[in-house]
C-alpha atoms as a PDB file:
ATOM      1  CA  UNK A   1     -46.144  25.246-136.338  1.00  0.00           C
ATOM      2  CA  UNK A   2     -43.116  23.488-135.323  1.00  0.00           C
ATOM      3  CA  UNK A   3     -43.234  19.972-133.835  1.00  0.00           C
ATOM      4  CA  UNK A   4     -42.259  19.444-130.123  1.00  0.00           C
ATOM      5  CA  UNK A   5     -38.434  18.135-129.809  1.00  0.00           C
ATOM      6  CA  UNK A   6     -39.288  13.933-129.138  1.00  0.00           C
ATOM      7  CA  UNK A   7     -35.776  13.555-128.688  1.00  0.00           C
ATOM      8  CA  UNK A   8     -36.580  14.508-125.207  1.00  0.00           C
ATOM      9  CA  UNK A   9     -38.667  11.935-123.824  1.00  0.00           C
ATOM     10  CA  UNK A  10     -36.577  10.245-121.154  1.00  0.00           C
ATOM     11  CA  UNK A  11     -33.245  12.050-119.455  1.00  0.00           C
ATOM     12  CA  UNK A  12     -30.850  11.267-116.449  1.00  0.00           C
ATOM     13  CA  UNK A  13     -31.670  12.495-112.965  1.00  0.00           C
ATOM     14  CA  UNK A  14     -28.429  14.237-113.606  1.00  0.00           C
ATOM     15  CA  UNK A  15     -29.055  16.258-116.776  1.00  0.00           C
ATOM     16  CA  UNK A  16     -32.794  17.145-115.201  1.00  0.00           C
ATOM     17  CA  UNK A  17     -31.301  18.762-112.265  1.00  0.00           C
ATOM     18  CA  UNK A  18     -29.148  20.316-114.494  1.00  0.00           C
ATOM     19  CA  UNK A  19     -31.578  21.655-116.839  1.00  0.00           C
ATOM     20  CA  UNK A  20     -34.077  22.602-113.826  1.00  0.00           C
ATOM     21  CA  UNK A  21     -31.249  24.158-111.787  1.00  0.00           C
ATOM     22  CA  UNK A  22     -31.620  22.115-108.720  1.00  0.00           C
ATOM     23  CA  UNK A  23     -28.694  20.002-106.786  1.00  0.00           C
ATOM     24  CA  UNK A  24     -28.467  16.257-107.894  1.00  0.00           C
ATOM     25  CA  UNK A  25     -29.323  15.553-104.744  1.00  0.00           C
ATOM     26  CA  UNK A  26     -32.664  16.947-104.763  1.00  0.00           C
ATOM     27  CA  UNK A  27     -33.865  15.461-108.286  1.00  0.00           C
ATOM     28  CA  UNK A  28     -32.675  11.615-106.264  1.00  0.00           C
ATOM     29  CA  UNK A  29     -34.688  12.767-103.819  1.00  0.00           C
ATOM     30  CA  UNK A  30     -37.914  13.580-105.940  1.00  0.00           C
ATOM     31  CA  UNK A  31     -37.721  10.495-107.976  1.00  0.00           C
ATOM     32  CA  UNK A  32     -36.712   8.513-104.837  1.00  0.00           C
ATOM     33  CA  UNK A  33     -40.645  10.070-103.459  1.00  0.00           C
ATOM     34  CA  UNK A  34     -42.381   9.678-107.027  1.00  0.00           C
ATOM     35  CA  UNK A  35     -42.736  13.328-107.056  1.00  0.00           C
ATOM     36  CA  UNK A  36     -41.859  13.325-110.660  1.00  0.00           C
ATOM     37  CA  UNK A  37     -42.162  10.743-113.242  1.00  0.00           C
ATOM     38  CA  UNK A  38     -39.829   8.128-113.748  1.00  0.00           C
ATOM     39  CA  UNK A  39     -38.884   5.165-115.229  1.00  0.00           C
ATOM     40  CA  UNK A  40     -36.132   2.578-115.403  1.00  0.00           C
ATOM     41  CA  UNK A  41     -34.145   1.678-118.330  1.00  0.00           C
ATOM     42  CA  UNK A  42     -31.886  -1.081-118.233  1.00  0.00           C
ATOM     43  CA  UNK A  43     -30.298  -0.256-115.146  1.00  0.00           C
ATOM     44  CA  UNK A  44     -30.811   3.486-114.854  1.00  0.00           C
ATOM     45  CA  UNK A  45     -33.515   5.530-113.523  1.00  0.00           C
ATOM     46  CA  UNK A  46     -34.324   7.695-116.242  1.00  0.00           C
ATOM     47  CA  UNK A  47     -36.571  10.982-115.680  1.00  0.00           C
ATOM     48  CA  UNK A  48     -39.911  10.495-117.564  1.00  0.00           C
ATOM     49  CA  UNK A  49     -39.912  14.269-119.215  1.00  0.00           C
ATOM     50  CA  UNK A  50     -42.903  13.083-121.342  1.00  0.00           C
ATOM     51  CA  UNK A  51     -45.058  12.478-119.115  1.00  0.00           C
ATOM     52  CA  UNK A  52     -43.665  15.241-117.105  1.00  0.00           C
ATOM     53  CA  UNK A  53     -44.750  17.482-119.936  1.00  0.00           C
ATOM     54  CA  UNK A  54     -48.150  15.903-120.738  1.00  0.00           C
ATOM     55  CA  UNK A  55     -49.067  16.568-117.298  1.00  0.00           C
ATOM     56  CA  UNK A  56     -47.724  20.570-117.357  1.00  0.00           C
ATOM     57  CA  UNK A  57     -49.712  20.984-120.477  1.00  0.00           C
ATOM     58  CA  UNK A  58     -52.805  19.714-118.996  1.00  0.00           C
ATOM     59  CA  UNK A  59     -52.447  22.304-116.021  1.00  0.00           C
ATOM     60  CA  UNK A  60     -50.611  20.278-113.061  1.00  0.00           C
ATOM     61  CA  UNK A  61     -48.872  23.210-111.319  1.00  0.00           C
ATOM     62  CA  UNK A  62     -48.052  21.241-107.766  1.00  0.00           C
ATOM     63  CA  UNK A  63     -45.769  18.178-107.652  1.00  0.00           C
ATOM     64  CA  UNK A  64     -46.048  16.628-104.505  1.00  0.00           C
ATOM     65  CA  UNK A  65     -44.306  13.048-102.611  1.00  0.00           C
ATOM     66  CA  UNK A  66     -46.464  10.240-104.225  1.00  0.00           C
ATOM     67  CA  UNK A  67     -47.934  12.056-107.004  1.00  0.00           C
ATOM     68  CA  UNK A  68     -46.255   9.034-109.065  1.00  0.00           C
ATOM     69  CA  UNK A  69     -46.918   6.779-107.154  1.00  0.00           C
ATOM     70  CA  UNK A  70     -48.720   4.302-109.585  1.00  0.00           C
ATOM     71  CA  UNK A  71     -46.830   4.814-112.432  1.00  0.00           C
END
């Protein structure tokens, strides 16, 4: 069984609109809302693709405005 790629834990709102084929503007826009997970580091918002994951795996299929709210 092959182990899950940790390297990929945090990305830029850029290369996760990239990678999920969406305008840049739109990935601002759902961090900006807390639709998807995110986090700063230093002084970049970073996309939280753990968490992101965690929550796919456990059967979130909707991502809606707030949904991150506390995080």
């Amino acid at each position: 069984m092959s182990k899950p790629d940790e390297s990929l834990d945090l990305c830029s709102v850029k290369t996760f609109a990239e990678l999920s084929g969406v305008s840049v503007e739109e990935a601002i826009n759902w961090v900006d809302s807390k639709t998807i997970p995110s986090m700063k580091l230093a002084d970049f918002r970073m996309v939280n693709l753990a968490r992101l994951r965690a929550d796919l795996e456990k059967g979130k299929t909707e991502f809606k405005e707030g949904d991150y709210a506390h995080v």
